[in-house]
C-alpha atoms as a PDB file:
ATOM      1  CA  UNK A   1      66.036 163.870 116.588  1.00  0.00           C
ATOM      2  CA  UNK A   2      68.517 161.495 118.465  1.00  0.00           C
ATOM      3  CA  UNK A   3      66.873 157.946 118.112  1.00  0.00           C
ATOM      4  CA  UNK A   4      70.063 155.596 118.067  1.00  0.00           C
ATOM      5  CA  UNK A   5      72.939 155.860 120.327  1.00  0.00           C
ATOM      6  CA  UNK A   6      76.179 153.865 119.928  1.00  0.00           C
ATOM      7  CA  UNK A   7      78.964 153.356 122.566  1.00  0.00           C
ATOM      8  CA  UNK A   8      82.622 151.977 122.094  1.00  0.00           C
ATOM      9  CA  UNK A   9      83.944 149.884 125.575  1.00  0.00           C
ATOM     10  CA  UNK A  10      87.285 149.970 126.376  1.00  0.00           C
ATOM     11  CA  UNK A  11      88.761 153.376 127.818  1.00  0.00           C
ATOM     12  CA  UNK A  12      85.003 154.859 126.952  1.00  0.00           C
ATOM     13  CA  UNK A  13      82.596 152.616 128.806  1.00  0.00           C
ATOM     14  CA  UNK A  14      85.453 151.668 130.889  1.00  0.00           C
ATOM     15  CA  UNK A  15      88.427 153.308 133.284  1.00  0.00           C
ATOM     16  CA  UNK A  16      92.110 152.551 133.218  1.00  0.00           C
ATOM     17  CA  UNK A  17      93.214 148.837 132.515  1.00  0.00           C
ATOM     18  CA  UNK A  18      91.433 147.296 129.323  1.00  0.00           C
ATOM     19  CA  UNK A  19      89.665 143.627 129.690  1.00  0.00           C
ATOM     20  CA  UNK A  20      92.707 142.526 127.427  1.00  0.00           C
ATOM     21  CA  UNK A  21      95.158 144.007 130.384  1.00  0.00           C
ATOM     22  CA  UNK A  22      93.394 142.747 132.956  1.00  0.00           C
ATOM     23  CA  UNK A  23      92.196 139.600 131.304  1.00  0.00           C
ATOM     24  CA  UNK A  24      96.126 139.021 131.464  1.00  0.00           C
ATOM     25  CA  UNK A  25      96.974 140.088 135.196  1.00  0.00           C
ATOM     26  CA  UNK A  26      94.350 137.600 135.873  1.00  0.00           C
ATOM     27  CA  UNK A  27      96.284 134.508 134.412  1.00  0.00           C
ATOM     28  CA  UNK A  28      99.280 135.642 135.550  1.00  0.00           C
ATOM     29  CA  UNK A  29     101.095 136.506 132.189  1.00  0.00           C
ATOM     30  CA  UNK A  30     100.992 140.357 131.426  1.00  0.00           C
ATOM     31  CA  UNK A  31     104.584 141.088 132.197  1.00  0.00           C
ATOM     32  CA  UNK A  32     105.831 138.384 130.299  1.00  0.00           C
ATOM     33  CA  UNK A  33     103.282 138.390 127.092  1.00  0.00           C
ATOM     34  CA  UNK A  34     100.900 140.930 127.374  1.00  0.00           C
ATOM     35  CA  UNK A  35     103.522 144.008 127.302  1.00  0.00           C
ATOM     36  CA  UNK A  36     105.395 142.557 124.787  1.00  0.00           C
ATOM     37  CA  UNK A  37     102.669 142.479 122.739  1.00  0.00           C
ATOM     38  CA  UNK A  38     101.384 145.956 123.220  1.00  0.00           C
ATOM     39  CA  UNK A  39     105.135 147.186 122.582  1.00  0.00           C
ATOM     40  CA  UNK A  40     104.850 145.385 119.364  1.00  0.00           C
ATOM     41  CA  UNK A  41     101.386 147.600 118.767  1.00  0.00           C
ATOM     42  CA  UNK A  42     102.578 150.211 119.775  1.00  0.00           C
ATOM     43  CA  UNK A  43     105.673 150.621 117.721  1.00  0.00           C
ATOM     44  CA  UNK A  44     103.526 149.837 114.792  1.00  0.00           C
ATOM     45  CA  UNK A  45     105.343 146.398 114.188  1.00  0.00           C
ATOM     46  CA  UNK A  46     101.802 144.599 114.319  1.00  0.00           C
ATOM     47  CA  UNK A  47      98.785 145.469 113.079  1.00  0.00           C
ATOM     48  CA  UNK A  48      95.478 146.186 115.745  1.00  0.00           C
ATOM     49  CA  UNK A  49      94.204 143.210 113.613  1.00  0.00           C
ATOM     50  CA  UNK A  50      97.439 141.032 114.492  1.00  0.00           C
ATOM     51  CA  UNK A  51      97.433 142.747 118.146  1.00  0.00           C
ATOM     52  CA  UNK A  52      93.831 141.213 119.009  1.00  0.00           C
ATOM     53  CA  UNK A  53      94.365 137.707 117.286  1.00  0.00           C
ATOM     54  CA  UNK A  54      97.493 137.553 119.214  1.00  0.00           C
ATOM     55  CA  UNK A  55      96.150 138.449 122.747  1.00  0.00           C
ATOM     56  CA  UNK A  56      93.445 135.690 121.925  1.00  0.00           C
ATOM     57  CA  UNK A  57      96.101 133.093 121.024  1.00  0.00           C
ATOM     58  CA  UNK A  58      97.610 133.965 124.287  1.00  0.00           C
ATOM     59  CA  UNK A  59      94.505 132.975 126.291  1.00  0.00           C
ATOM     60  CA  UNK A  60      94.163 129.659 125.204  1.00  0.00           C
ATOM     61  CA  UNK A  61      93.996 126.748 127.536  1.00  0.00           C
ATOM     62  CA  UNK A  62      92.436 129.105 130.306  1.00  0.00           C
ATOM     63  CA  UNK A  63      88.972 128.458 131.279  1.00  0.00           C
ATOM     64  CA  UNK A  64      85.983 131.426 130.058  1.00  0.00           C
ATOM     65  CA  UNK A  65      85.270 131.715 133.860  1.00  0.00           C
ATOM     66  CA  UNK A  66      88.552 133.643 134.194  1.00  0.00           C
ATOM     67  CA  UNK A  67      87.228 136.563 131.390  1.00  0.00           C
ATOM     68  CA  UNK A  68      84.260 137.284 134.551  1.00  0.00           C
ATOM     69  CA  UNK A  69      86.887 137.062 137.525  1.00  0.00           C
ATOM     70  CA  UNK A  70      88.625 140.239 134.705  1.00  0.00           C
ATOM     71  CA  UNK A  71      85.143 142.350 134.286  1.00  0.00           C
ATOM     72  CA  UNK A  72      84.587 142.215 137.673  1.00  0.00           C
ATOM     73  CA  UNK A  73      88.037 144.150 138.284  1.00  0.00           C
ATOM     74  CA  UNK A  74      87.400 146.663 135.944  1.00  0.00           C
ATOM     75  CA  UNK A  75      86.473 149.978 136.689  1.00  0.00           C
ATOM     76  CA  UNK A  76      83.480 151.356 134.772  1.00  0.00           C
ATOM     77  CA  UNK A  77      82.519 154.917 133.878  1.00  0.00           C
ATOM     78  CA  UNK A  78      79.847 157.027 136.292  1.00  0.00           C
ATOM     79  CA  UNK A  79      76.426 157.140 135.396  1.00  0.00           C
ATOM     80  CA  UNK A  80      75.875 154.392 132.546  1.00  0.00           C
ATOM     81  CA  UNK A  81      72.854 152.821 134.581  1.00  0.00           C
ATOM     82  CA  UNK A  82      70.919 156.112 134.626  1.00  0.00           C
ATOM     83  CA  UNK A  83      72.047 157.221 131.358  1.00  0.00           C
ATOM     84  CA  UNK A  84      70.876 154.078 129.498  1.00  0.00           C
ATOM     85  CA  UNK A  85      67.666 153.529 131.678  1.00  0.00           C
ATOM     86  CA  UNK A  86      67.342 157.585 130.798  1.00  0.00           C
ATOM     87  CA  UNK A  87      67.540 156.767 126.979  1.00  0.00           C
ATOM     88  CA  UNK A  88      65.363 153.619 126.636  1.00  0.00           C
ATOM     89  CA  UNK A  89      62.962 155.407 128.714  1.00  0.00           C
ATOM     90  CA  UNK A  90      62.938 158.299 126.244  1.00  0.00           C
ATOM     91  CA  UNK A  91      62.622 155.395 123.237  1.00  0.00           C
ATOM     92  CA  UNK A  92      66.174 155.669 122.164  1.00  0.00           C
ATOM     93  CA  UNK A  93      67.886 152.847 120.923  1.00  0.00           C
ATOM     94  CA  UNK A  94      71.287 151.329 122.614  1.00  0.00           C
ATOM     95  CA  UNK A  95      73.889 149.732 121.004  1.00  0.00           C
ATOM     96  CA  UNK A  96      77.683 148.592 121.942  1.00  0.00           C
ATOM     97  CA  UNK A  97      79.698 148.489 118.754  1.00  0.00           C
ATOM     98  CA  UNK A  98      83.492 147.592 119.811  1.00  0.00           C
ATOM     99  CA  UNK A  99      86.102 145.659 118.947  1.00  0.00           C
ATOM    100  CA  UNK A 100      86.588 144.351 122.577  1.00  0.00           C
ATOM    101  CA  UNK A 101      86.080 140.744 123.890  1.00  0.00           C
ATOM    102  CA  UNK A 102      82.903 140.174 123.227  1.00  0.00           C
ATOM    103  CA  UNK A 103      82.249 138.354 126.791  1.00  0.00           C
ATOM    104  CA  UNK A 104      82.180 141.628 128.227  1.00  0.00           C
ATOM    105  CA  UNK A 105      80.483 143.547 125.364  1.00  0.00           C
ATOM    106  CA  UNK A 106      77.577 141.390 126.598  1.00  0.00           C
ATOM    107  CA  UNK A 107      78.085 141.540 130.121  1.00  0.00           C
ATOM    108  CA  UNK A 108      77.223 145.394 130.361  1.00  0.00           C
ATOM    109  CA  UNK A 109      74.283 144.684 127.592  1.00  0.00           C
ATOM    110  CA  UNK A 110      72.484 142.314 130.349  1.00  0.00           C
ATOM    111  CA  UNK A 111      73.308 144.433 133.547  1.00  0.00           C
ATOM    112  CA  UNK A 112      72.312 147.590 131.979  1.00  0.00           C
ATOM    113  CA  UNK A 113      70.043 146.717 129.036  1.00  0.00           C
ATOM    114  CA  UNK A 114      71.155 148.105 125.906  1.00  0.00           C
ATOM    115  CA  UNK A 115      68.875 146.916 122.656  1.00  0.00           C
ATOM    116  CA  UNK A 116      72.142 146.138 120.523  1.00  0.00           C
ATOM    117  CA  UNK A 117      75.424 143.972 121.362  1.00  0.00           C
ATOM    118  CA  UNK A 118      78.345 143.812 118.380  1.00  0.00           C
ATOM    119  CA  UNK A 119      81.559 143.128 119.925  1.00  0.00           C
ATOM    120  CA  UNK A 120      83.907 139.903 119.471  1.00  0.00           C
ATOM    121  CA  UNK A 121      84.066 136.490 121.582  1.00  0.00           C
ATOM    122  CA  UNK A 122      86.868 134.687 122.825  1.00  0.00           C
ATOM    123  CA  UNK A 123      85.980 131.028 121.119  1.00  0.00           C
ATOM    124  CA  UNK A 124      85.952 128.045 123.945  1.00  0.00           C
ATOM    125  CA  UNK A 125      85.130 124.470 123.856  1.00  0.00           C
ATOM    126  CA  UNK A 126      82.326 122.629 125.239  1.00  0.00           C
ATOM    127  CA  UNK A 127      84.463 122.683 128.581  1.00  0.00           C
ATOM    128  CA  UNK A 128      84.596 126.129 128.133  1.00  0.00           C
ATOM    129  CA  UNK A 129      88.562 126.435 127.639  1.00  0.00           C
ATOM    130  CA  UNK A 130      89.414 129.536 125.330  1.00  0.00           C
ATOM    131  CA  UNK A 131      90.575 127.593 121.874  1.00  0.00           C
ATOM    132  CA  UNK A 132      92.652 130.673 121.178  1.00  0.00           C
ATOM    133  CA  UNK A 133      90.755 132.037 118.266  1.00  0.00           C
ATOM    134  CA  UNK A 134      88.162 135.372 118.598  1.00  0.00           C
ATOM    135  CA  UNK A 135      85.633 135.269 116.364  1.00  0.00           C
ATOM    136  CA  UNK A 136      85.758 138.741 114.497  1.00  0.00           C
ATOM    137  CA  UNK A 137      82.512 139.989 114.469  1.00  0.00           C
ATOM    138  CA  UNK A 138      83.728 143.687 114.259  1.00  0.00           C
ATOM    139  CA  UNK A 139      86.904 144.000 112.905  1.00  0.00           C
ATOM    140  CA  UNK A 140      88.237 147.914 114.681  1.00  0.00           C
ATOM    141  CA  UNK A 141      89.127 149.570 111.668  1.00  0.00           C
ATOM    142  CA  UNK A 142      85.653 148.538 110.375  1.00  0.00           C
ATOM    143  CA  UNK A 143      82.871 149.727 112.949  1.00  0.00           C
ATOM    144  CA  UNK A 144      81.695 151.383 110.252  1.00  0.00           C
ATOM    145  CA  UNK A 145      79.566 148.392 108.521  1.00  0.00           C
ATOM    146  CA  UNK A 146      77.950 147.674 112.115  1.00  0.00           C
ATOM    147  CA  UNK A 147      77.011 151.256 111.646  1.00  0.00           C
ATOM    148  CA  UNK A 148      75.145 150.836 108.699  1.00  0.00           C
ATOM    149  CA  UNK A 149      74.021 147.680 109.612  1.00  0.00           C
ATOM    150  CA  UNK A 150      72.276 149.110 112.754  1.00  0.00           C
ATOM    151  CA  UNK A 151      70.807 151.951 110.479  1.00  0.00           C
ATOM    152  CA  UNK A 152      69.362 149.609 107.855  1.00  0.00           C
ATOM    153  CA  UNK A 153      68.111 147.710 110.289  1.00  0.00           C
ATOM    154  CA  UNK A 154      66.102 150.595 112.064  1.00  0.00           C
ATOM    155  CA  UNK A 155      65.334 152.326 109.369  1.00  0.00           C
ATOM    156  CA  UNK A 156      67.690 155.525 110.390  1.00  0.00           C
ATOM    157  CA  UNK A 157      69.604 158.225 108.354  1.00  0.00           C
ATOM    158  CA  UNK A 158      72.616 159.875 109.922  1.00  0.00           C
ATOM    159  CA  UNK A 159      71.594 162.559 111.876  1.00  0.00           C
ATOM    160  CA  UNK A 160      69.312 160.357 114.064  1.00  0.00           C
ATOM    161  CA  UNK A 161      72.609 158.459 115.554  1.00  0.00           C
ATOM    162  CA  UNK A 162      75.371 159.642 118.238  1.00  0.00           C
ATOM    163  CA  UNK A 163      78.130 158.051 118.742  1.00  0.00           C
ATOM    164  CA  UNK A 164      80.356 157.856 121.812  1.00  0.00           C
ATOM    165  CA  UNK A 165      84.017 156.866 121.810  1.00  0.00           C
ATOM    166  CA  UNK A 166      87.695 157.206 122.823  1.00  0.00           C
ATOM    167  CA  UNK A 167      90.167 156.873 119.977  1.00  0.00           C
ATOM    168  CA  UNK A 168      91.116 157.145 116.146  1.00  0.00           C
ATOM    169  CA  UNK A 169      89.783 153.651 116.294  1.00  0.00           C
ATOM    170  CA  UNK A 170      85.970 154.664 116.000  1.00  0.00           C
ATOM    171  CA  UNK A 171      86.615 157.862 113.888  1.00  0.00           C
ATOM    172  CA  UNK A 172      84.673 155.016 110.626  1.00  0.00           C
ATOM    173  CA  UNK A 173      81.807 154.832 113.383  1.00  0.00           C
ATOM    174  CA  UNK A 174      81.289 158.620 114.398  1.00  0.00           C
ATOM    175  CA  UNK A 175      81.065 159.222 110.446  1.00  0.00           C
ATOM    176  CA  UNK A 176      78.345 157.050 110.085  1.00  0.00           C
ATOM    177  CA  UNK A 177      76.603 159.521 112.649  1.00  0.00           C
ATOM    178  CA  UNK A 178      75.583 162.971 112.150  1.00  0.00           C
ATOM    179  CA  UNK A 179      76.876 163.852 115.912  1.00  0.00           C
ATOM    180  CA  UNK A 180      79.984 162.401 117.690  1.00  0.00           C
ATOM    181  CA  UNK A 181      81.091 162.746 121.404  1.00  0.00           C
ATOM    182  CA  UNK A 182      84.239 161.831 123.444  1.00  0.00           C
ATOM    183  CA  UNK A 183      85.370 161.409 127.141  1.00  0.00           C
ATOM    184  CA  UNK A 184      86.960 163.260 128.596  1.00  0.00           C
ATOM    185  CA  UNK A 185      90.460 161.656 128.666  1.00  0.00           C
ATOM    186  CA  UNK A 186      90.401 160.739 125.063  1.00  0.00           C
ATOM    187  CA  UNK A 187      93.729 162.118 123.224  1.00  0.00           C
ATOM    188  CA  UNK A 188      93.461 165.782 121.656  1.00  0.00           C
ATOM    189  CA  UNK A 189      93.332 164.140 118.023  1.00  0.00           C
ATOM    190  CA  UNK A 190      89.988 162.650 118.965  1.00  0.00           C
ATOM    191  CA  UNK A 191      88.857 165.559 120.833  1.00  0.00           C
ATOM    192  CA  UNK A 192      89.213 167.966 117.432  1.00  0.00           C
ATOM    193  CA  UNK A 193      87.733 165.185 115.633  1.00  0.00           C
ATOM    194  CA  UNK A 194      84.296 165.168 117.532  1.00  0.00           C
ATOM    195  CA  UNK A 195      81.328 167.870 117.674  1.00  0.00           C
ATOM    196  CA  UNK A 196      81.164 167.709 122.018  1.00  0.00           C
ATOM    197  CA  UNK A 197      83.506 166.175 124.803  1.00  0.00           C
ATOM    198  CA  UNK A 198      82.282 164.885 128.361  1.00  0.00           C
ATOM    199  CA  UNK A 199      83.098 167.859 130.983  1.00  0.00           C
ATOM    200  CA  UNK A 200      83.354 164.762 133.208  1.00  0.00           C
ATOM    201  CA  UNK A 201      84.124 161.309 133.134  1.00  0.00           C
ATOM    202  CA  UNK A 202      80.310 160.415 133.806  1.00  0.00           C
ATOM    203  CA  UNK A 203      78.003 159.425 131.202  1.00  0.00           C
ATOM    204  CA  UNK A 204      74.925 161.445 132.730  1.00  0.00           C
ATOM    205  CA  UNK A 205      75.989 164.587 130.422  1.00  0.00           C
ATOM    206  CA  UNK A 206      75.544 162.463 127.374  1.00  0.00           C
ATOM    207  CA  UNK A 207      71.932 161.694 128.440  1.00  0.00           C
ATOM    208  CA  UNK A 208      71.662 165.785 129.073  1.00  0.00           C
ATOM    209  CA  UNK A 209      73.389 166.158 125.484  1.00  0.00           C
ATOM    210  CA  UNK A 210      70.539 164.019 123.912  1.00  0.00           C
ATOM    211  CA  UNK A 211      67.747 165.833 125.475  1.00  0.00           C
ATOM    212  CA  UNK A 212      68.897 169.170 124.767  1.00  0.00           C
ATOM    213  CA  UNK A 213      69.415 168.032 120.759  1.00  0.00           C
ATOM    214  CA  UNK A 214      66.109 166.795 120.918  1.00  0.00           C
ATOM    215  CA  UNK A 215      64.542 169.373 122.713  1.00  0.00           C
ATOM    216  CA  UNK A 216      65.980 171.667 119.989  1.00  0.00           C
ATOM    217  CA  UNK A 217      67.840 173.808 123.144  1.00  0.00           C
ATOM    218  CA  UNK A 218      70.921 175.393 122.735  1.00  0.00           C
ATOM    219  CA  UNK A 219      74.187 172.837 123.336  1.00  0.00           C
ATOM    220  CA  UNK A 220      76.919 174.110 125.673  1.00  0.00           C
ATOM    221  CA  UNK A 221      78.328 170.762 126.188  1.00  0.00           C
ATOM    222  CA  UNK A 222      81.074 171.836 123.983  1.00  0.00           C
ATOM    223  CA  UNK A 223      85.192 171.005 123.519  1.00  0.00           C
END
């Protein structure tokens, strides 16, 4: 019996540019830091670690305002509205456990209600200027403490959790869940890794997922 499900952000609650990527094109500075940056990532020069504090160091001196001008730019999967007000109606918990800014980890937990929020703030002063630090509430390679955490907290073993996500990044938080899922357009190493993929990029067939594993029906929402 599902009771707790869990949802990474960027590329899984989210569509094409990242709040960090956009975040940038809003201040103006993604072709000049922002790439070099994710070059850096991505030819394993940096660690994610490193690659998040130094996108936050970037930021500084801009005011938190500009983080909202980014969400509202982003493009966000189909169907998380009815598939959240579809699993709080069923009493199933919600949680966002991600390692993106935190600003709009919190943003989708007011405007669609999930119970739980664990993501990581951009720090800014009392004038509300990004400092340039994040406060690292859940470090990526480490999703799996908020896991437990969340468990503990609700008094849940494994199988009573799904997880949702995109990348290598949350393979520590779909083993602290007895089923996994991933969209659509994750990578093929994340597809093997997980028991069902989205046939679409719309979050209604993870609602349909959770009733038929509850209902005990047969699952064809398969790879």
């Amino acid at each position: 019996m599902i009771k707790l499900v869990t949802f990474d952000v960027d590329d899984t609650l989210t569509l094409g540019r990242s709040i960090w990527e956009q975040f940038y094109i809003e201040i103006g500075t993604w072709d000049k830091i922002g790439k070099k940056f994710l070059s850096m990532f991505k030819r394993k020069k940096i660690t994610f670690d490193q690659f998040m504090q130094m996108d936050a160091g970037a930021y500084a001196g801009n005011h938190e305002r500009m983080i909202h001008f980014a969400i509202q730019k982003l493009i966000l999967i189909g169907g998380i509205k009815e598939t959240i007000y579809g699993l709080n109606k069923r009493g199933i918990k919600t949680a966002i456990v991600s390692g993106t800014i935190g600003q709009l980890a919190f943003y989708l937990k007011e405007k669609f209600n999930f119970d739980f929020c664990y993501a990581n703030p951009l720090i800014a002063d009392e004038d509300g200027i990004l400092t340039g630090e994040i406060q690292m509430r859940v470090p990526p390679m480490k999703k799996d403490i908020t896991m437990r955490h969340l468990k503990k907290l609700l008094g849940l073993n494994k199988e009573e959790v799904l997880a949702i996500g995109d990348s290598e990044l949350d393979f520590n938080m779909f083993d602290e869940a007895g089923y996994s899922i991933c969209v659509q357009h994750a990578p093929a190493v994340v597809k093997k890794r997980v028991n069902y993929v989205l046939p679409d990029n719309n979050l209604i067939y993870l609602l349909k997922l959770v009733e038929k594993l509850n209902s005990k029906k047969t699952v064809e929402l398969v790879h």
